[in-house]
N, C-alpha and C. Protein backbone atom coordinates (compact mmCIF):
# COMPACT_ATOMS: atom_id res chain seq x y z
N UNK A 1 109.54 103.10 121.82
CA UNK A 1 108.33 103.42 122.54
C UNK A 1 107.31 102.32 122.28
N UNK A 2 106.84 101.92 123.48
CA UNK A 2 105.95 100.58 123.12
C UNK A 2 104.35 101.43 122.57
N UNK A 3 103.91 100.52 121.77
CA UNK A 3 102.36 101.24 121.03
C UNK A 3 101.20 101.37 122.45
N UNK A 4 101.46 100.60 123.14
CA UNK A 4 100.52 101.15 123.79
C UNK A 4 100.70 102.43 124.44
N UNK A 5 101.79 103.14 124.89
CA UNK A 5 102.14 104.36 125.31
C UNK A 5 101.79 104.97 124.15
N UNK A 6 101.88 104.73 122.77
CA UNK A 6 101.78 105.82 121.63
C UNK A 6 100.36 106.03 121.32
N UNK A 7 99.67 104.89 121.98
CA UNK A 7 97.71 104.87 121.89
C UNK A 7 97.81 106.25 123.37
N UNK A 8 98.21 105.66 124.04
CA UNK A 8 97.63 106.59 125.06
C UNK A 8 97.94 107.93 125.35
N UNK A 9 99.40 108.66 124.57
CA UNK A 9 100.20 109.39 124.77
C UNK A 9 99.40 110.24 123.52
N UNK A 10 99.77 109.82 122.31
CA UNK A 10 99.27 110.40 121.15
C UNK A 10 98.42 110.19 120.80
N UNK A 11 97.69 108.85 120.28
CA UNK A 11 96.93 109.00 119.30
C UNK A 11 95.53 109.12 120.15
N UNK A 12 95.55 108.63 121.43
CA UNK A 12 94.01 109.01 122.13
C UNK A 12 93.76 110.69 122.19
N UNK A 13 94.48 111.53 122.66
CA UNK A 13 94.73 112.95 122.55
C UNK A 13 93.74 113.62 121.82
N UNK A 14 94.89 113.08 120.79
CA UNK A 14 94.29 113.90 119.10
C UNK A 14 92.87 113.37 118.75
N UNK A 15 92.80 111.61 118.93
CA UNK A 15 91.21 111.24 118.24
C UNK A 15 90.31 111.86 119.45
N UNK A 16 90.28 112.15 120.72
CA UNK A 16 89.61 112.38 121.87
C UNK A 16 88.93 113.89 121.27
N UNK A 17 90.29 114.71 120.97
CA UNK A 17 89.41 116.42 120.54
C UNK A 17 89.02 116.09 119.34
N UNK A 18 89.12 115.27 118.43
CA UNK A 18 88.75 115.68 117.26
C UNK A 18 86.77 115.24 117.12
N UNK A 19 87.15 114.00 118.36
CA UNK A 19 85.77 113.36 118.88
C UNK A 19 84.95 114.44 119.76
N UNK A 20 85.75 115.07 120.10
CA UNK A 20 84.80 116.28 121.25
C UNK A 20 84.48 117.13 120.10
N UNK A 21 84.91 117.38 119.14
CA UNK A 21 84.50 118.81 118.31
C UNK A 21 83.66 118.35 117.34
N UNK A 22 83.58 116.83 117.30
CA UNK A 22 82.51 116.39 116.13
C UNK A 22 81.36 116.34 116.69
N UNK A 23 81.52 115.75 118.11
CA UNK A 23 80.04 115.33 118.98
C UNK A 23 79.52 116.93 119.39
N UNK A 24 79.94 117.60 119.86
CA UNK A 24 79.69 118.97 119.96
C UNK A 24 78.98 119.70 118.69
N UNK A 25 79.19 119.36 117.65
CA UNK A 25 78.61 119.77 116.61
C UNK A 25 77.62 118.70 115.47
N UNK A 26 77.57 117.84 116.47
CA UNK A 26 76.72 116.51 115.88
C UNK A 26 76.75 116.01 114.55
N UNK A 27 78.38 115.96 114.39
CA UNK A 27 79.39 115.59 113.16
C UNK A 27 79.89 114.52 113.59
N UNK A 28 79.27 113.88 114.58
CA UNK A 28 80.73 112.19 114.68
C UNK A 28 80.57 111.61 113.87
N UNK A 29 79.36 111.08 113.13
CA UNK A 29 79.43 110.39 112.03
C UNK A 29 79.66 110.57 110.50
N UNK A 30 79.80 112.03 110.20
CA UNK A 30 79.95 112.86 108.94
C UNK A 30 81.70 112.50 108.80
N UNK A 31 82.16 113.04 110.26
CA UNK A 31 83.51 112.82 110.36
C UNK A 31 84.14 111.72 110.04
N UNK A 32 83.29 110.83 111.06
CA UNK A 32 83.63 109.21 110.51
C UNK A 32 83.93 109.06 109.48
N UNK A 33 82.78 109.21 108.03
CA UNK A 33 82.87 108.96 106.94
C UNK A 33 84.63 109.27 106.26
N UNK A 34 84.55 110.93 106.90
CA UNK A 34 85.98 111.53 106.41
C UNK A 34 87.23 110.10 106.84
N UNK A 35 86.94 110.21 107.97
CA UNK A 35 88.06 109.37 108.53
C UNK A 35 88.15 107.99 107.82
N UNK A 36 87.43 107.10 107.76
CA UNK A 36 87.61 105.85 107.14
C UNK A 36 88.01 106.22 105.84
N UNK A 37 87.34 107.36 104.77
CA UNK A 37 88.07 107.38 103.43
C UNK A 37 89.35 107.68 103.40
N UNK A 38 89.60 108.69 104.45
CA UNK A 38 91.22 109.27 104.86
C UNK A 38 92.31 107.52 105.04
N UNK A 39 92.32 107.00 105.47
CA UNK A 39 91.83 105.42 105.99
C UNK A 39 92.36 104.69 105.08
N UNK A 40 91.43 104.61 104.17
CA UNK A 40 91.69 103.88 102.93
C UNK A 40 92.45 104.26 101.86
N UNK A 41 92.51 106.02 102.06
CA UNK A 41 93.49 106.19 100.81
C UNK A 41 95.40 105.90 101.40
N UNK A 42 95.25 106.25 102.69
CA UNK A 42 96.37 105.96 103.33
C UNK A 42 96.81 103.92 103.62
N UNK A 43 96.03 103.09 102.86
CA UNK A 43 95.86 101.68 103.11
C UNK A 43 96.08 101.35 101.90
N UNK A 44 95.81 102.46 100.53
CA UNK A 44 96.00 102.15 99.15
C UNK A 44 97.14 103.05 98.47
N UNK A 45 97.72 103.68 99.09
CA UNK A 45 99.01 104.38 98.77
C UNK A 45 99.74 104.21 99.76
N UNK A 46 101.16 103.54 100.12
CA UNK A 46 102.46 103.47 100.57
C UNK A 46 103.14 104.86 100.27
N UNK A 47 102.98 105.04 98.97
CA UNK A 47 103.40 106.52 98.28
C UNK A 47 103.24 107.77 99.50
N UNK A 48 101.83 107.50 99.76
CA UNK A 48 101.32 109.18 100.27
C UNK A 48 101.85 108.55 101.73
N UNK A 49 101.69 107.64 102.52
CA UNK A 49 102.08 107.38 103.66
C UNK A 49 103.73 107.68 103.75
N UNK A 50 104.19 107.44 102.65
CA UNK A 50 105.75 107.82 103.03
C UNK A 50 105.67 109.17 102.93
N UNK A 51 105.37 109.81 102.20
CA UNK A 51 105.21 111.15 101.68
C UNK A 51 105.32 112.24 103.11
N UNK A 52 104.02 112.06 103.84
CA UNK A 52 103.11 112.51 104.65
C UNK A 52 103.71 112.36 105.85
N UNK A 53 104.99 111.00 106.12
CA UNK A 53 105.75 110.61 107.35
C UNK A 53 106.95 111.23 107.18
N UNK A 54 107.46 111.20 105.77
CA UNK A 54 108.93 111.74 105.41
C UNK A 54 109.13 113.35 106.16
N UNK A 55 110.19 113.76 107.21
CA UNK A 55 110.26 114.76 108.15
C UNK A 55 111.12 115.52 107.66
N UNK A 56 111.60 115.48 105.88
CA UNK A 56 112.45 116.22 105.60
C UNK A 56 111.47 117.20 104.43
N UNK A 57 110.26 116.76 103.86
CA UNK A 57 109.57 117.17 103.60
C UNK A 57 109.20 118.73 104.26
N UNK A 58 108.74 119.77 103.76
CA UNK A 58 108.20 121.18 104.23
C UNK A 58 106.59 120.67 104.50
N UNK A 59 106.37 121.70 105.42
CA UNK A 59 105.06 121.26 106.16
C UNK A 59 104.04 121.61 105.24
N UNK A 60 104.52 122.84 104.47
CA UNK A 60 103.65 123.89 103.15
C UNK A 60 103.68 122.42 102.29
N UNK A 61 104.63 121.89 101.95
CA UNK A 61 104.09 121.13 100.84
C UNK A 61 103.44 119.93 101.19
N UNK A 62 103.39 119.30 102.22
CA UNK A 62 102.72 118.48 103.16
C UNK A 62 101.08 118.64 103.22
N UNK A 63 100.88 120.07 103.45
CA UNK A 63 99.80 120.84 103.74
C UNK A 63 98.78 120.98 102.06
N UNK A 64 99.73 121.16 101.22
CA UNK A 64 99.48 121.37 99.84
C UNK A 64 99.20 120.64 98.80
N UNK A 65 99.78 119.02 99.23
CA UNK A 65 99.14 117.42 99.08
C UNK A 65 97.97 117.23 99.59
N UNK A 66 97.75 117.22 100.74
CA UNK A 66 96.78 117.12 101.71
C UNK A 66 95.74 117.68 101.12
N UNK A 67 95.59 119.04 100.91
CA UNK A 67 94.56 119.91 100.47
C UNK A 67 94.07 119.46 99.15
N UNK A 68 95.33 119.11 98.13
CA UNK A 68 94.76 118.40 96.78
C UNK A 68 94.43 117.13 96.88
N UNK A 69 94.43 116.64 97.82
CA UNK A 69 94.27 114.69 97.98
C UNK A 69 92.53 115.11 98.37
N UNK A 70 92.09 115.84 99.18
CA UNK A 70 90.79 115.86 99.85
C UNK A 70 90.15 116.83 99.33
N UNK A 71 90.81 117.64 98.84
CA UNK A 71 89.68 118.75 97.89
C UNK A 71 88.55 119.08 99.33
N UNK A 72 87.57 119.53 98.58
CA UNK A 72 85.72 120.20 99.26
C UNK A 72 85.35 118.56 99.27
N UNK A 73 85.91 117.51 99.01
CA UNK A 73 84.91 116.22 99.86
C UNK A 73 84.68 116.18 101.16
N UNK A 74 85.47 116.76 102.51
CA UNK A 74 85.70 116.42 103.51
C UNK A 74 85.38 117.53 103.83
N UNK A 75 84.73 117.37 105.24
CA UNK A 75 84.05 118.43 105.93
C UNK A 75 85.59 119.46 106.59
N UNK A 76 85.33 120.76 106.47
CA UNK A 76 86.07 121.72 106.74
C UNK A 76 86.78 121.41 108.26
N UNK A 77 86.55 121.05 109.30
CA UNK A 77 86.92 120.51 110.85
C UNK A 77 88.09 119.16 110.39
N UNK A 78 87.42 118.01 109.70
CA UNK A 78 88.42 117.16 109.17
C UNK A 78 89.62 117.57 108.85
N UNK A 79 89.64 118.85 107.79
CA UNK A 79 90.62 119.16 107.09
C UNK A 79 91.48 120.25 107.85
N UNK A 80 91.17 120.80 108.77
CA UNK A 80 91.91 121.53 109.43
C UNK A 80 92.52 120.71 110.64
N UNK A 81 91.52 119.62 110.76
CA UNK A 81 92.37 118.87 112.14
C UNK A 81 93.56 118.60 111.16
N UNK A 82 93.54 117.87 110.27
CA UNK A 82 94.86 117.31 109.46
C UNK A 82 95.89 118.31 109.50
N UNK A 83 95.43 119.64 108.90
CA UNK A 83 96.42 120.87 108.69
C UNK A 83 96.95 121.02 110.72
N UNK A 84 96.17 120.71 111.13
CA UNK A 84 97.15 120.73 112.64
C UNK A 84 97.96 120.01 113.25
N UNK A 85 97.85 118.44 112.45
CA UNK A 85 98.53 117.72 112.61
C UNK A 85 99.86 117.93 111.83
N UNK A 86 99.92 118.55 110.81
CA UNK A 86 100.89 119.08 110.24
C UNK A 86 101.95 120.27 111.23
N UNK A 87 101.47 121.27 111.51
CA UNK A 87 101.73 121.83 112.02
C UNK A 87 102.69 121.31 112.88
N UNK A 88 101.68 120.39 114.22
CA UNK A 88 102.50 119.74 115.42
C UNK A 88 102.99 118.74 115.11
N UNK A 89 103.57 118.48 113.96
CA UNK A 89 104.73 117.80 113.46
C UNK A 89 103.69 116.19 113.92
N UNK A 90 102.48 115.78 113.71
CA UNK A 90 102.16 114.60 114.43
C UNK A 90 101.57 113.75 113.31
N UNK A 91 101.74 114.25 111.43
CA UNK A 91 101.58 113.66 110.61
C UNK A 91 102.09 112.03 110.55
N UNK A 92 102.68 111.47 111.27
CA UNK A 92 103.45 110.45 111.11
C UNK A 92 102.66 109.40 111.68
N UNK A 93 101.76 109.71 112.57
CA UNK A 93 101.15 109.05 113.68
C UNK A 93 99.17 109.23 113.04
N UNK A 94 99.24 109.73 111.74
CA UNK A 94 97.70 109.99 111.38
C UNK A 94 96.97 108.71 111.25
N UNK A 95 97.66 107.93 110.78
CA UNK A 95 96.95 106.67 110.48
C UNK A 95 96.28 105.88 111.79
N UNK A 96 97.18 105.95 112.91
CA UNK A 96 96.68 105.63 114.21
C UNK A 96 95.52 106.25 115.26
N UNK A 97 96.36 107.57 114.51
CA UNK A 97 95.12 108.68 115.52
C UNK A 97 93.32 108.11 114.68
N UNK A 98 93.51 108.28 113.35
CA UNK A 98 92.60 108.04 112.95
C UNK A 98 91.66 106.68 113.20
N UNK A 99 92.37 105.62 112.85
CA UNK A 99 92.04 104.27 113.86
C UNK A 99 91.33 104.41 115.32
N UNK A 100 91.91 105.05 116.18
CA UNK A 100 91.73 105.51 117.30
C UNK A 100 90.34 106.78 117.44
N UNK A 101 90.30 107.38 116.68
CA UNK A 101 88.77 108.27 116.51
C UNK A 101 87.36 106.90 115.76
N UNK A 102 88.03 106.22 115.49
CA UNK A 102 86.89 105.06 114.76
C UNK A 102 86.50 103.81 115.93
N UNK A 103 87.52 103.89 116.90
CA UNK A 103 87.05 103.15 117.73
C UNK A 103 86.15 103.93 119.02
N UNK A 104 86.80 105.35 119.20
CA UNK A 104 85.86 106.21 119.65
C UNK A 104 84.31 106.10 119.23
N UNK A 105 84.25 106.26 117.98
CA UNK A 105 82.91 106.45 117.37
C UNK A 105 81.95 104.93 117.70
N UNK A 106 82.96 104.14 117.14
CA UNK A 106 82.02 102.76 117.40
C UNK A 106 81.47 103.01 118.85
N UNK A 107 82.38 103.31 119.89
CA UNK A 107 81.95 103.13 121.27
C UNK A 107 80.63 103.91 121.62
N UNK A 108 81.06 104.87 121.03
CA UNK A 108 79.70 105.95 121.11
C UNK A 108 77.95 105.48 120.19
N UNK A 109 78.70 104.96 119.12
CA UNK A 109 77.47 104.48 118.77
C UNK A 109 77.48 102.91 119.00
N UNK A 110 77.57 101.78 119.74
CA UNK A 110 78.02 100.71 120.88
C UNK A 110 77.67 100.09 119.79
N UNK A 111 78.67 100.20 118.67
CA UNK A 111 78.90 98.83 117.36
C UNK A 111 80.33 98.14 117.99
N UNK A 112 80.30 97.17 117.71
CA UNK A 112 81.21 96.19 117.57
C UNK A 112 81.87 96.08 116.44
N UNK A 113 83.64 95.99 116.26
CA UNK A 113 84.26 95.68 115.07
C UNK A 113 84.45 94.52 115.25
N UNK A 114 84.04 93.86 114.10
CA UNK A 114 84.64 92.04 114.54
C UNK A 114 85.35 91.99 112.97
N UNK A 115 86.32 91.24 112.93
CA UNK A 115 87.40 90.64 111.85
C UNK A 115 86.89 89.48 111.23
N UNK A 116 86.81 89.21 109.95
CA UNK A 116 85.80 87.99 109.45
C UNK A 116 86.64 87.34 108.80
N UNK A 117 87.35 86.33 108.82
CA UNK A 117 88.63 85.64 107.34
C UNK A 117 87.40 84.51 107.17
N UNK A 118 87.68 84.64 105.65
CA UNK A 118 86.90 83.45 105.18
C UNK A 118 87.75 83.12 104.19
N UNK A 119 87.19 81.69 103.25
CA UNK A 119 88.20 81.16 102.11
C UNK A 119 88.41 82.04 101.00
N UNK A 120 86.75 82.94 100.84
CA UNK A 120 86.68 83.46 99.56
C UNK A 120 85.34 84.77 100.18
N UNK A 121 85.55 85.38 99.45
CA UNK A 121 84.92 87.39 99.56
C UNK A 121 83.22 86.20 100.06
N UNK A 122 82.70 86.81 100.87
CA UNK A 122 81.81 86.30 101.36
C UNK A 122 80.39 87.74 100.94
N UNK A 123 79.17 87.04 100.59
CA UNK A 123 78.40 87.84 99.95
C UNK A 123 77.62 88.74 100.84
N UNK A 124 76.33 89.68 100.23
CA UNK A 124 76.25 90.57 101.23
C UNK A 124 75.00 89.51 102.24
N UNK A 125 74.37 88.64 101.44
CA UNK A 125 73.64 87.68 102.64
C UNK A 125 74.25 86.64 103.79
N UNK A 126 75.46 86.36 103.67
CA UNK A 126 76.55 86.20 104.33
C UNK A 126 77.10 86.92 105.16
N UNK A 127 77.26 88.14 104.68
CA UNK A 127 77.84 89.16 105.86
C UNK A 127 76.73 89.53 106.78
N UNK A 128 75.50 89.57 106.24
CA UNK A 128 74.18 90.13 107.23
C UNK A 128 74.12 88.69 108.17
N UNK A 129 74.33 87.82 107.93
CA UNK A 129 74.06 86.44 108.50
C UNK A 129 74.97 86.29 109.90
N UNK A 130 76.33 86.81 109.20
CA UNK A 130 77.74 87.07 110.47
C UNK A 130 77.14 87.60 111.30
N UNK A 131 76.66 89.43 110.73
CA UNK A 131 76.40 90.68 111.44
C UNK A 131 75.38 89.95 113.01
N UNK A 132 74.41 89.39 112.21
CA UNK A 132 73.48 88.76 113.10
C UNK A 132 73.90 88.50 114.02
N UNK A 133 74.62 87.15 113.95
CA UNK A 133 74.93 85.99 115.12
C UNK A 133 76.47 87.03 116.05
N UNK A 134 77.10 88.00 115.37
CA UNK A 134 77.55 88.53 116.33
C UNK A 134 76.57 89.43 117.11
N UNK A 135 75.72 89.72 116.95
CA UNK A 135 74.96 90.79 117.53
C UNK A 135 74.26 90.38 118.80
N UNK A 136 74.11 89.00 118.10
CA UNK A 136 73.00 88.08 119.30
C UNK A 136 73.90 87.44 120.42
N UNK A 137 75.40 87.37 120.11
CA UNK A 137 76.58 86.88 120.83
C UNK A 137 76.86 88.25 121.69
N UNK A 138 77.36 89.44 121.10
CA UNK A 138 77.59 90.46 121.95
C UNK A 138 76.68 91.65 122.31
N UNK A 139 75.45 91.73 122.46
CA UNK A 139 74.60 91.99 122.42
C UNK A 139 74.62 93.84 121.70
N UNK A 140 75.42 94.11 120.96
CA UNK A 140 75.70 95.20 120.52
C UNK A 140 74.32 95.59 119.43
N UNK A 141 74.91 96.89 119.17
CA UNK A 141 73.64 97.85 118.96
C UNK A 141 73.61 97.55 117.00
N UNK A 142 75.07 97.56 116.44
CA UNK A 142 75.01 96.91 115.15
C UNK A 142 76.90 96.55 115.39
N UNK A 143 77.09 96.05 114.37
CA UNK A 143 78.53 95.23 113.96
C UNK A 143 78.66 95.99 112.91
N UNK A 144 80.00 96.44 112.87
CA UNK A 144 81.15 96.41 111.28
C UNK A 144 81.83 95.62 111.30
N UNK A 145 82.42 95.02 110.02
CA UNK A 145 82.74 94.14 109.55
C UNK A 145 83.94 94.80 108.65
N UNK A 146 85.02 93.65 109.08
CA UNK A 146 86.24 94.08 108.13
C UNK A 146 86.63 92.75 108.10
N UNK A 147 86.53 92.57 106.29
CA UNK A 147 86.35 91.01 105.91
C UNK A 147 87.91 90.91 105.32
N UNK A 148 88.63 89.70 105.54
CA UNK A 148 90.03 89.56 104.98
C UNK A 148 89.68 87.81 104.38
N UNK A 149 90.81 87.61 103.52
CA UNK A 149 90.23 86.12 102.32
C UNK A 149 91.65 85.75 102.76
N UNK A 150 91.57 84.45 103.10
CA UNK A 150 92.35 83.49 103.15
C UNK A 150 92.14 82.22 102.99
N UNK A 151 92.72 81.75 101.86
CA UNK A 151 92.25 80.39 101.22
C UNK A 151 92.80 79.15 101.95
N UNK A 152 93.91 78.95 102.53
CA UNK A 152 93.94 78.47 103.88
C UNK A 152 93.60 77.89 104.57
N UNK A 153 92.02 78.41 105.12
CA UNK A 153 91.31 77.56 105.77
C UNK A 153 90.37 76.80 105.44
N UNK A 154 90.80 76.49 104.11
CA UNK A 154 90.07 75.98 103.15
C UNK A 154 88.19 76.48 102.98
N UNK A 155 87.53 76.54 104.39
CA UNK A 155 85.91 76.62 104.18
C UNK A 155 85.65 77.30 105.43
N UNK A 156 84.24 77.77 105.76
CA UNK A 156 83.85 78.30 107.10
C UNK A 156 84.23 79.96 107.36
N UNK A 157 84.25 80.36 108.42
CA UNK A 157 84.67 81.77 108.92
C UNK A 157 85.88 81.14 110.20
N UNK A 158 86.58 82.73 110.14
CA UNK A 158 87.17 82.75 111.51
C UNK A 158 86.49 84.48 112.05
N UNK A 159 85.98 84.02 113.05
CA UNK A 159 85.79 85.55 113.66
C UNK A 159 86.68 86.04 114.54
N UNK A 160 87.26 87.28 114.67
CA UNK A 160 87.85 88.02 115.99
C UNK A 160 86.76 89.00 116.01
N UNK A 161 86.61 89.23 117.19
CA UNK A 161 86.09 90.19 118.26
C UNK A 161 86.48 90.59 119.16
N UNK A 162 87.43 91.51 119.31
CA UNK A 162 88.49 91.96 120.97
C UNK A 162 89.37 90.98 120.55
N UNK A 163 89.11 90.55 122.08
CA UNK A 163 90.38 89.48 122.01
C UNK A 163 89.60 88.13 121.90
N UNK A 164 88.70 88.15 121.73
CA UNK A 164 87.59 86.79 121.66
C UNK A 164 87.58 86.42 119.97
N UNK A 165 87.99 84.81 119.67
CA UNK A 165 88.46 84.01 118.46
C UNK A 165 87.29 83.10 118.24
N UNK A 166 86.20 83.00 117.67
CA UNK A 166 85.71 82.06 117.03
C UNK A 166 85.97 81.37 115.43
N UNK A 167 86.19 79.82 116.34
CA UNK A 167 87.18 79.25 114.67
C UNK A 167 85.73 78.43 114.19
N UNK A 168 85.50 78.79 113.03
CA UNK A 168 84.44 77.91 112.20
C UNK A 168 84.58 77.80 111.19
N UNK A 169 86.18 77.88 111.42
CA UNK A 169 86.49 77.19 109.80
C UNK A 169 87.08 75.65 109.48
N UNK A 170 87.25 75.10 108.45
CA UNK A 170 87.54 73.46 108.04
C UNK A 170 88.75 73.37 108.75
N UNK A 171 89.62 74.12 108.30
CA UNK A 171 90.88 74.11 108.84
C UNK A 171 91.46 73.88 110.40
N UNK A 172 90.39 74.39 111.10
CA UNK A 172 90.14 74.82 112.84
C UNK A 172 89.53 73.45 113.05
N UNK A 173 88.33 73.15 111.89
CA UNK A 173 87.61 71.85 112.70
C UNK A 173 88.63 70.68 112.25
N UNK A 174 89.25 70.80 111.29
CA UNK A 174 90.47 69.37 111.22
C UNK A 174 91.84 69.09 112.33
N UNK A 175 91.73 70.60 112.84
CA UNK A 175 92.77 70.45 113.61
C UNK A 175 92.24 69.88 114.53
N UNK A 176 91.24 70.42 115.08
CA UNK A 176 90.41 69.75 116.47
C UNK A 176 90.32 68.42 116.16
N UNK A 177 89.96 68.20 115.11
CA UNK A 177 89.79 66.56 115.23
C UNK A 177 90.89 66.06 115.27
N UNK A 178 92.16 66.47 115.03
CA UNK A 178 93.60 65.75 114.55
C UNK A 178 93.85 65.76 116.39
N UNK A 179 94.04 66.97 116.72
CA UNK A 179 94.09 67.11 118.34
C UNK A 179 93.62 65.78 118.74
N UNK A 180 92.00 65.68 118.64
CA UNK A 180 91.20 64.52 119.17
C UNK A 180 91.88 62.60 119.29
N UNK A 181 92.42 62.65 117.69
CA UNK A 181 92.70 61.21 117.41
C UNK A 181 93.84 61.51 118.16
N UNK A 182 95.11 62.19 117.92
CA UNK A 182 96.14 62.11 118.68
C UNK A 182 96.06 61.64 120.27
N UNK A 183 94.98 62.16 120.66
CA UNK A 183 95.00 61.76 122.44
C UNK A 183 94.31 60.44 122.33
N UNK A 184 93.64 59.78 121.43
CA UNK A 184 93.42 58.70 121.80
C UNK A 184 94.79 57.26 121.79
């Protein structure tokens, strides 16, 4: 099954109601919170992702992880959407659905995700500096930022935005120049 059928088939579905029942109760952003930590613990355990995908697993004990992984941190709607995803056997696909409710939310509140690689963890006057010049580029309401380190490009940023690539890094400007001498 190609992913884009599985964005549009599944995981829009599920993030779409879970987005109607948050905005309805003027929880999209409470939820959010849930969702990105949900997010990250599923980005820092392989463990619980196999766990949680494994279909030979019982749904009770599925359900019974779940409940001890999130405890009373997560708003009661969060935790029952999950327990339904259990249910309709669609645990396998959480990580996406969830992805997919975060791009919902951005849209709703008209932030921009842009991708930042730099050589080395870039500081928080640095990241406000990015935030900026994307803001003034896409005229969006604020930017998140999801910063990745790659030493590589030796210096500079690389931005993604959509499908839009700004290279401003050493690496990007040596190539251009190597490009350059070559055609002469």
């Amino acid at each position: 099954m190609k992913s884009s059928v599985v964005t549009s088939e599944i995981f829009e579905p599920y993030a779409q109601a879970l987005m109607s029942l948050a905005r309805s109760q003027d929880l999209a952003e409470r939820i959010g919170e849930d969702v990105r930590s949900l997010l990250e613990a599923l980005q820092n355990s392989p463990e619980l992702k196999q766990f949680l995908a494994n279909p030979f697993i019982k749904n009770e004990d599925k359900k019974a992880v779940l409940r001890r992984i999130v405890g009373e941190e997560i708003h009661p709607y969060t935790r029952n959407f999950l327990l339904l995803l259990v249910d309709r056997r669609r645990l396998l696909f959480l990580e996406g659905i969830l992805k997919q409710y975060l791009t919902l939310l951005r849209e709703l509140k008209q932030t921009v995700l842009a991708e930042v690689t730099s050589a080395r963890e870039l500081n928080e006057g640095q990241k406000q500096a990015v935030r900026e010049k994307i803001q003034a580029i896409t005229g969006a309401a604020s930017v998140e930022l999801e910063t990745k380190i790659d030493p590589d490009i030796i210096g500079g940023v690389i931005i993604k935005i959509g499908s839009q690539i700004i290279d401003a890094s050493l690496r990007g400007q040596l190539r251009r120049i190597g490009l350059r001498l070559g055609a002469v």
